[in-house]
C-alpha atoms as a PDB file:
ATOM      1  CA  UNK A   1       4.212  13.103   0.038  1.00  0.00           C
ATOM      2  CA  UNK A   2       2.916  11.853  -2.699  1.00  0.00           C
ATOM      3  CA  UNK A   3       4.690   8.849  -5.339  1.00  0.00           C
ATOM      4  CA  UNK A   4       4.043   9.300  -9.085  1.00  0.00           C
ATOM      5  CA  UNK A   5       3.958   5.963 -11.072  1.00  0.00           C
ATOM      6  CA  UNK A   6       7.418   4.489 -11.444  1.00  0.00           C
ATOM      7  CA  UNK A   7       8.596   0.968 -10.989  1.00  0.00           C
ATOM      8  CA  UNK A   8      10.060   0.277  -8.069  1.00  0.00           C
ATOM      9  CA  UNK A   9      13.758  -0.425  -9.372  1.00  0.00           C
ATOM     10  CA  UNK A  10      13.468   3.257 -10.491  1.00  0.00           C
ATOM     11  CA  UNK A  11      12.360   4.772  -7.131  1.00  0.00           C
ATOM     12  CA  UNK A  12      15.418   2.888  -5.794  1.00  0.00           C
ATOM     13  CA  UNK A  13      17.809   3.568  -8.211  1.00  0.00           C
ATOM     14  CA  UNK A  14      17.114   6.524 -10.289  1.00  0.00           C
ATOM     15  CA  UNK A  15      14.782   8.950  -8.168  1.00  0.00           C
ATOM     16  CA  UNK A  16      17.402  11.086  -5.621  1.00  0.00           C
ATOM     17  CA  UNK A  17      15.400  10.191  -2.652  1.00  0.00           C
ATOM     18  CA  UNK A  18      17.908   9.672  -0.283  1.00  0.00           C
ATOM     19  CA  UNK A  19      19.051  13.287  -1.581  1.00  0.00           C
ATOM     20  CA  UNK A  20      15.469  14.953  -1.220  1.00  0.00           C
ATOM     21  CA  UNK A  21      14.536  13.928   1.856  1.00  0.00           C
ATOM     22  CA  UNK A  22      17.981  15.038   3.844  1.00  0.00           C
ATOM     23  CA  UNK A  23      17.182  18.199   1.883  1.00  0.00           C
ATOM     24  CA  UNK A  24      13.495  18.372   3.387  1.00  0.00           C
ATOM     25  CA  UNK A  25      14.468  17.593   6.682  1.00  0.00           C
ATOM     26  CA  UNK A  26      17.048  20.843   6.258  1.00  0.00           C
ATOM     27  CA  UNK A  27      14.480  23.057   5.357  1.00  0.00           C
ATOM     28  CA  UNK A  28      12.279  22.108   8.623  1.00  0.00           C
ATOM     29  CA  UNK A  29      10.046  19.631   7.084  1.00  0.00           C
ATOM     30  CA  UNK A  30       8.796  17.188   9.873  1.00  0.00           C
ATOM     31  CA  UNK A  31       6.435  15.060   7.890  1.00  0.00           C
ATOM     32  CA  UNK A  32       5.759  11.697  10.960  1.00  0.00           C
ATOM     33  CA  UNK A  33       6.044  14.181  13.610  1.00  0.00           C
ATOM     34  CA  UNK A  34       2.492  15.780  12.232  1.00  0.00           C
ATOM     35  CA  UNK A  35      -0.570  14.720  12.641  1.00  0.00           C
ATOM     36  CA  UNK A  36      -1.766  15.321   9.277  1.00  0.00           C
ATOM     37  CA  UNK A  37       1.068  14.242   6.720  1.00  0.00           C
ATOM     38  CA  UNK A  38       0.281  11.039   4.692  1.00  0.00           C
ATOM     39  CA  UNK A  39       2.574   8.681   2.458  1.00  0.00           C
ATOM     40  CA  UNK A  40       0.529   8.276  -0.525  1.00  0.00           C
ATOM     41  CA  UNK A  41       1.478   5.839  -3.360  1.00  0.00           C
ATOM     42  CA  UNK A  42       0.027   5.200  -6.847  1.00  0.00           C
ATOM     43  CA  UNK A  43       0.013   2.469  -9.550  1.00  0.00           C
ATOM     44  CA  UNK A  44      -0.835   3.230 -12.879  1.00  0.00           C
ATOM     45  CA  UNK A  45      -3.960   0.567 -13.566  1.00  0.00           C
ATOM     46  CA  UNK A  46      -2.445  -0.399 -16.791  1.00  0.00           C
ATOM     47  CA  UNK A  47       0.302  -2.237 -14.506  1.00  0.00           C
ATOM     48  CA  UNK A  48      -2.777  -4.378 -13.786  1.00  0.00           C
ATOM     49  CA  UNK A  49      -3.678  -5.726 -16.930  1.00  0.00           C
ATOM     50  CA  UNK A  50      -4.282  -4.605 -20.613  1.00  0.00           C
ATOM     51  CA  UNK A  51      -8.184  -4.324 -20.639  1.00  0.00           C
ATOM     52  CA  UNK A  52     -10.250  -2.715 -18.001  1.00  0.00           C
ATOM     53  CA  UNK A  53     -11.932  -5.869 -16.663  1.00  0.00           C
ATOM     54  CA  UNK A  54      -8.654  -7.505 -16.189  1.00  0.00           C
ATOM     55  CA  UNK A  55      -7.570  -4.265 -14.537  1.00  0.00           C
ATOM     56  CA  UNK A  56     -10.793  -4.497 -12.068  1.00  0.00           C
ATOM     57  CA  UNK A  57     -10.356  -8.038 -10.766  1.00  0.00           C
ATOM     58  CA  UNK A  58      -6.169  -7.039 -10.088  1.00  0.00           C
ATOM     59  CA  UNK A  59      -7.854  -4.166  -8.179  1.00  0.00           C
ATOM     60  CA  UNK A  60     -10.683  -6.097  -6.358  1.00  0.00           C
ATOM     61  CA  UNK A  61      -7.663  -8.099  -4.957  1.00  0.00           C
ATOM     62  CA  UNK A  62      -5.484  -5.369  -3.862  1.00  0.00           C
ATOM     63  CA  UNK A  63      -8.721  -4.293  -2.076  1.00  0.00           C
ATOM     64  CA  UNK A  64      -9.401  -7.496  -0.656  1.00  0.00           C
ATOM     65  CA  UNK A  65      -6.254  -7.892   0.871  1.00  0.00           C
ATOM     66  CA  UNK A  66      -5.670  -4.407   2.477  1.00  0.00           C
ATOM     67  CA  UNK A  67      -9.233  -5.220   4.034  1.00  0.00           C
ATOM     68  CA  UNK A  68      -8.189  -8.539   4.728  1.00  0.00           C
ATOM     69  CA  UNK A  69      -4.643  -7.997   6.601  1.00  0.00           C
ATOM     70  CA  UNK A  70      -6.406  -4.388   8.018  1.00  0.00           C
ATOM     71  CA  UNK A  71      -4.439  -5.066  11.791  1.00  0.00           C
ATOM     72  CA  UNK A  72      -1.286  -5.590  10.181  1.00  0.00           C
ATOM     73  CA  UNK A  73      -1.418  -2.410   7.848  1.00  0.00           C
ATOM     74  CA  UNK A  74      -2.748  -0.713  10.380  1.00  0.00           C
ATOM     75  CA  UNK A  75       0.106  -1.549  12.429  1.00  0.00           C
ATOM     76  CA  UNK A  76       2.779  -1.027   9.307  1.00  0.00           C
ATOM     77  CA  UNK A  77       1.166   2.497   8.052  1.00  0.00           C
ATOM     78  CA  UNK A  78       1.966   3.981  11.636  1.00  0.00           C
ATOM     79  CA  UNK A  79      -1.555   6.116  12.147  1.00  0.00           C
ATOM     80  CA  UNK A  80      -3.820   5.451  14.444  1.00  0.00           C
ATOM     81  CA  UNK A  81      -7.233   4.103  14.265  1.00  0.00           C
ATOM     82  CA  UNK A  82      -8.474   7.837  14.117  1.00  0.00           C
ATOM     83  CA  UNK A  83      -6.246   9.154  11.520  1.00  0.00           C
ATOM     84  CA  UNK A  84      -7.018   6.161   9.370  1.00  0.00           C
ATOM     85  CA  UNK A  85     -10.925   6.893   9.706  1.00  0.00           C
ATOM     86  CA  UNK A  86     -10.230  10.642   8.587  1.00  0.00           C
ATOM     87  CA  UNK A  87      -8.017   9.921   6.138  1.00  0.00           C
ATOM     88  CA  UNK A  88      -7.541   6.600   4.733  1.00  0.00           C
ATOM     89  CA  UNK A  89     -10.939   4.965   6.075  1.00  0.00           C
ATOM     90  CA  UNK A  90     -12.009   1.253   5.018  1.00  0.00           C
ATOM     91  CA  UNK A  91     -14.536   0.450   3.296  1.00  0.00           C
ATOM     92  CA  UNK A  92     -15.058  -2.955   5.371  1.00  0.00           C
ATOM     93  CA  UNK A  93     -14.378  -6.982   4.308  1.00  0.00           C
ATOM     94  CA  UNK A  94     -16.679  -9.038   2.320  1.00  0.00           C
ATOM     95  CA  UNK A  95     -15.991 -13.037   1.403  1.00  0.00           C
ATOM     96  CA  UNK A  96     -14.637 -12.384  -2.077  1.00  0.00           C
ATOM     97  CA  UNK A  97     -13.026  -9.403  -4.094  1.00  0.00           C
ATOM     98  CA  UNK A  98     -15.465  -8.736  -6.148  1.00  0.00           C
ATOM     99  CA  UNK A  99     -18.109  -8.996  -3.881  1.00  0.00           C
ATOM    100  CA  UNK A 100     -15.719  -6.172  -1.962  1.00  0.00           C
ATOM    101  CA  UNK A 101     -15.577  -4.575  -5.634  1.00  0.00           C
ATOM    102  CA  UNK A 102     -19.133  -4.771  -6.385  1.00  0.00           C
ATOM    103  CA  UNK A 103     -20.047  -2.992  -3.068  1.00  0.00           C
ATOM    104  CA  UNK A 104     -17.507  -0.123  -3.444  1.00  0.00           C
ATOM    105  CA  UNK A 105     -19.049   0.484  -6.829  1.00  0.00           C
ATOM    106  CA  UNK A 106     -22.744   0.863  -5.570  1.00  0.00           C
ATOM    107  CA  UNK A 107     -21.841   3.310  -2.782  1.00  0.00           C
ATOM    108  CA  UNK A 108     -20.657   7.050  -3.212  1.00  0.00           C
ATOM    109  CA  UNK A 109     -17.497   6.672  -1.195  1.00  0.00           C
ATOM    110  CA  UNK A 110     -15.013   9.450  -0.925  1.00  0.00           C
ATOM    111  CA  UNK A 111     -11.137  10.079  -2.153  1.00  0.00           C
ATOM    112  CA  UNK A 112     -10.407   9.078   1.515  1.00  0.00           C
ATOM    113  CA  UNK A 113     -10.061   5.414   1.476  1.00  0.00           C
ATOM    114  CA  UNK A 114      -7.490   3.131   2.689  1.00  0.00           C
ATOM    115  CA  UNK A 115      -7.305   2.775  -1.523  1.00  0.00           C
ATOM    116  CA  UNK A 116      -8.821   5.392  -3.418  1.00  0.00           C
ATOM    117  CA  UNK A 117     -10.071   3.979  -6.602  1.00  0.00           C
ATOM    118  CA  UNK A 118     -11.372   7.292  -8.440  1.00  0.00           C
ATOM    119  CA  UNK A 119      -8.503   8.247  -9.850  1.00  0.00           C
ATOM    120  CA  UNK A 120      -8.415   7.874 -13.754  1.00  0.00           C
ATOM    121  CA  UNK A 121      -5.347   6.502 -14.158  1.00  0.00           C
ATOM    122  CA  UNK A 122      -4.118   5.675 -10.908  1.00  0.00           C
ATOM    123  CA  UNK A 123      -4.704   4.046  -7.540  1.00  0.00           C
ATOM    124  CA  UNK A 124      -3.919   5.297  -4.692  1.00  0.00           C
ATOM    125  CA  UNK A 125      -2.662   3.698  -1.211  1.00  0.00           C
ATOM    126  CA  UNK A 126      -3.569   6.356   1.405  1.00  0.00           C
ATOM    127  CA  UNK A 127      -2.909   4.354   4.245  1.00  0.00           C
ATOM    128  CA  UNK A 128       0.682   5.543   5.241  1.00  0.00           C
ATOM    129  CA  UNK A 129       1.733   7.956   7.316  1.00  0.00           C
ATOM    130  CA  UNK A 130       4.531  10.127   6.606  1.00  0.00           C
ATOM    131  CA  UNK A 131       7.977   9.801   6.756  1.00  0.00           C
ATOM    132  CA  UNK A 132      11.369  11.457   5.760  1.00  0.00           C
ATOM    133  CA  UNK A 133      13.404   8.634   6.925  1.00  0.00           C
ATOM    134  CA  UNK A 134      14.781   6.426   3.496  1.00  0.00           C
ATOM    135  CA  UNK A 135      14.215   3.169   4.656  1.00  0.00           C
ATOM    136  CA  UNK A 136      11.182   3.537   5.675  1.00  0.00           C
ATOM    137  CA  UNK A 137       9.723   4.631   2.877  1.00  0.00           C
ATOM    138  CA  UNK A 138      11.562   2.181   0.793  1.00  0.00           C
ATOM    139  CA  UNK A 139       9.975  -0.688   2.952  1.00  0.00           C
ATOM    140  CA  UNK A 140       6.484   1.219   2.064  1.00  0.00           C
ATOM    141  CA  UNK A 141       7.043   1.086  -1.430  1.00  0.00           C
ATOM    142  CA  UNK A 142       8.031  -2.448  -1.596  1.00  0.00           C
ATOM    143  CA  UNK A 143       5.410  -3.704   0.205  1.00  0.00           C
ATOM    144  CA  UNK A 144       2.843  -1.716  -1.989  1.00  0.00           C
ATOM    145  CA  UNK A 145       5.085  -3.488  -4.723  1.00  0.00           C
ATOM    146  CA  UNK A 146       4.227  -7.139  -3.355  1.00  0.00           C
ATOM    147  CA  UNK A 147       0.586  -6.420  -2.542  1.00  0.00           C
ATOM    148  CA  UNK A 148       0.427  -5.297  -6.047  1.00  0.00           C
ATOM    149  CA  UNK A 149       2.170  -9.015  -7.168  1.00  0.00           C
ATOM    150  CA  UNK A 150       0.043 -11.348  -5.385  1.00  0.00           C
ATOM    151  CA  UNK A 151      -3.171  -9.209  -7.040  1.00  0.00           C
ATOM    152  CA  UNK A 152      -2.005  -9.646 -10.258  1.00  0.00           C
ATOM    153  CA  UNK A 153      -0.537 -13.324  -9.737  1.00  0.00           C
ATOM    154  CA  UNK A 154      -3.200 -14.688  -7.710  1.00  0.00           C
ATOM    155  CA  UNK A 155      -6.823 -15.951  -8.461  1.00  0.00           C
ATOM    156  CA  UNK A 156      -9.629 -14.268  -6.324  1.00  0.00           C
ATOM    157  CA  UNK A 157      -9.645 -18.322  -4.627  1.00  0.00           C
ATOM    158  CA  UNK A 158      -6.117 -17.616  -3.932  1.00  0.00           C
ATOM    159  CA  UNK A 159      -6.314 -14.412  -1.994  1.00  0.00           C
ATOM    160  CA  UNK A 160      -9.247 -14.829   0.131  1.00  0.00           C
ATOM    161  CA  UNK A 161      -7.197 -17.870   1.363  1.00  0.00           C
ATOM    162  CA  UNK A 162      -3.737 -15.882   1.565  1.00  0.00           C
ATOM    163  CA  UNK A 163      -2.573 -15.343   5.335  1.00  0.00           C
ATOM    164  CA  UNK A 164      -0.635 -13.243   6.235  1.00  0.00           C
ATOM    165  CA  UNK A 165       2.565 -15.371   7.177  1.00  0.00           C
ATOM    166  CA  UNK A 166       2.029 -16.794   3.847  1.00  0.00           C
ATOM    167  CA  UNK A 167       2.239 -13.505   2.584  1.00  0.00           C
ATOM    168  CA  UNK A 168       5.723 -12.499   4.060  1.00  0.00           C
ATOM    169  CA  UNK A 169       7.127 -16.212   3.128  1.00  0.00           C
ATOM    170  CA  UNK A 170       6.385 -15.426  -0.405  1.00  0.00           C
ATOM    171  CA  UNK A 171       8.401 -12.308  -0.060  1.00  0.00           C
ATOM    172  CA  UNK A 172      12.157 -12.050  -1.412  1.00  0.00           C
ATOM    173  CA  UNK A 173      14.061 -11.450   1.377  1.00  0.00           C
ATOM    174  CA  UNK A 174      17.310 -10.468  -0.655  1.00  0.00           C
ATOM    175  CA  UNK A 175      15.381  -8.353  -2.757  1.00  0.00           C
ATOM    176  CA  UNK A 176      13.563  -6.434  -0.028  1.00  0.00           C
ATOM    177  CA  UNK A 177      15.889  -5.214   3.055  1.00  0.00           C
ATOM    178  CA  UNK A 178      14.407  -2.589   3.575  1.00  0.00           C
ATOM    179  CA  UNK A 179      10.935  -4.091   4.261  1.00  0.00           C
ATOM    180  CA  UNK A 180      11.637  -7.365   5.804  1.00  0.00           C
ATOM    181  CA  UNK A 181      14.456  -4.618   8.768  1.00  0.00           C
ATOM    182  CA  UNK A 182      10.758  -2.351   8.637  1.00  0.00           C
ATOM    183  CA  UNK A 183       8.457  -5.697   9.226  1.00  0.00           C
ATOM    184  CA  UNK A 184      10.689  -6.481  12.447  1.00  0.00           C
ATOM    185  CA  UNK A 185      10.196  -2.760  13.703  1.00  0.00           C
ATOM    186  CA  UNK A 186       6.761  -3.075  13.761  1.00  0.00           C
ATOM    187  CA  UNK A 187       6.813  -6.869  15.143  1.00  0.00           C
ATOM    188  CA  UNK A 188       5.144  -7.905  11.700  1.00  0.00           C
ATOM    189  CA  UNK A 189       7.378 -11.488  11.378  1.00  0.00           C
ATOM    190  CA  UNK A 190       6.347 -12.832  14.641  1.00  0.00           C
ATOM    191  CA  UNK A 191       5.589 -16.253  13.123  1.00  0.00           C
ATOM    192  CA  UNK A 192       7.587 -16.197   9.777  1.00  0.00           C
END
């Protein structure tokens, strides 16, 4: 399954998801129970700034922290080590985004990164595996949501210095149910 760009208010609110996947699950779609299906999300870059270098350093970030916090998504996306190296492989930590930025840049990597960054318009978050259960995808796509905050709030001094306790702390509880019941699940608030 695959996300087009939309805020996050409007995947809640507006998009019938609730509606499709019931309907999905009636036709015989299994989507987790594969071992191939993937939860893919993408981000218009423009969300990340107006020019393209702002846009780069949001990006660097986002990178830095899925490399950064790799156990927990790893844990969260619900693939194994394996699936994640066929489909959604990393491209491995560095000290600072853009060091993480500039290396990704100089190498040939494929579409199949934990982020893929080739898209025109887009990036992609590969990492998930599927799911037709609501809340669960919910939780995915407000976590994308704050990963995609901190980037754009945050210097790169900030991030490489971000834990992630202090990550989940800085997280709206209220605002983010769904996430914060899915964090629990997959014992991801042991210390928060």
């Amino acid at each position: 399954m695959v996300t087009h760009p939309m805020t996050l208010d409007y995947h809640k609110n507006i998009m019938p998801w609730q509606n499709i996947m019931k309907r999905l699950i009636q036709m015989g779609y299994t989507s987790h129970k594969t071992t191939t299906c993937g939860l893919h999300c993408h981000i218009n870059r423009s969300a990340f700034g107006e020019t393209y270098e702002e846009q780069e350093e949001v990006i660097a970030r986002i990178l830095y922290f899925v490399e950064h916090h790799w156990e927990e998504m790893l844990r969260f996306s619900r693939r194994t080590e394996g699936q994640m190296q066929r489909w959604a492989a990393r491209y491995g930590l560095k000290n600072k985004p853009k060091e993480l930025m500039n290396d990704i840049k100089s190498t040939n990597y494929s579409r199949y990164r934990c982020v893929n960054i080739q898209n025109y318009s887009t990036i992609e978050f590969r990492l998930f595996r599927g799911t037709l259960k609501y809340n669960t995808f919910i939780a995915t796509l407000q976590l994308v949501d704050e990963i995609c905050n901190v980037a754009i709030s945050m210097s790169d001094e900030e991030m490489t210095e971000l834990s992630w306790n202090d990550f989940i702390k800085g997280i709206d509880k209220d605002e983010n149910t769904e996430l914060f019941t899915y964090l629990g699940e997959r014992s991801l608030l042991e210390e928060v």
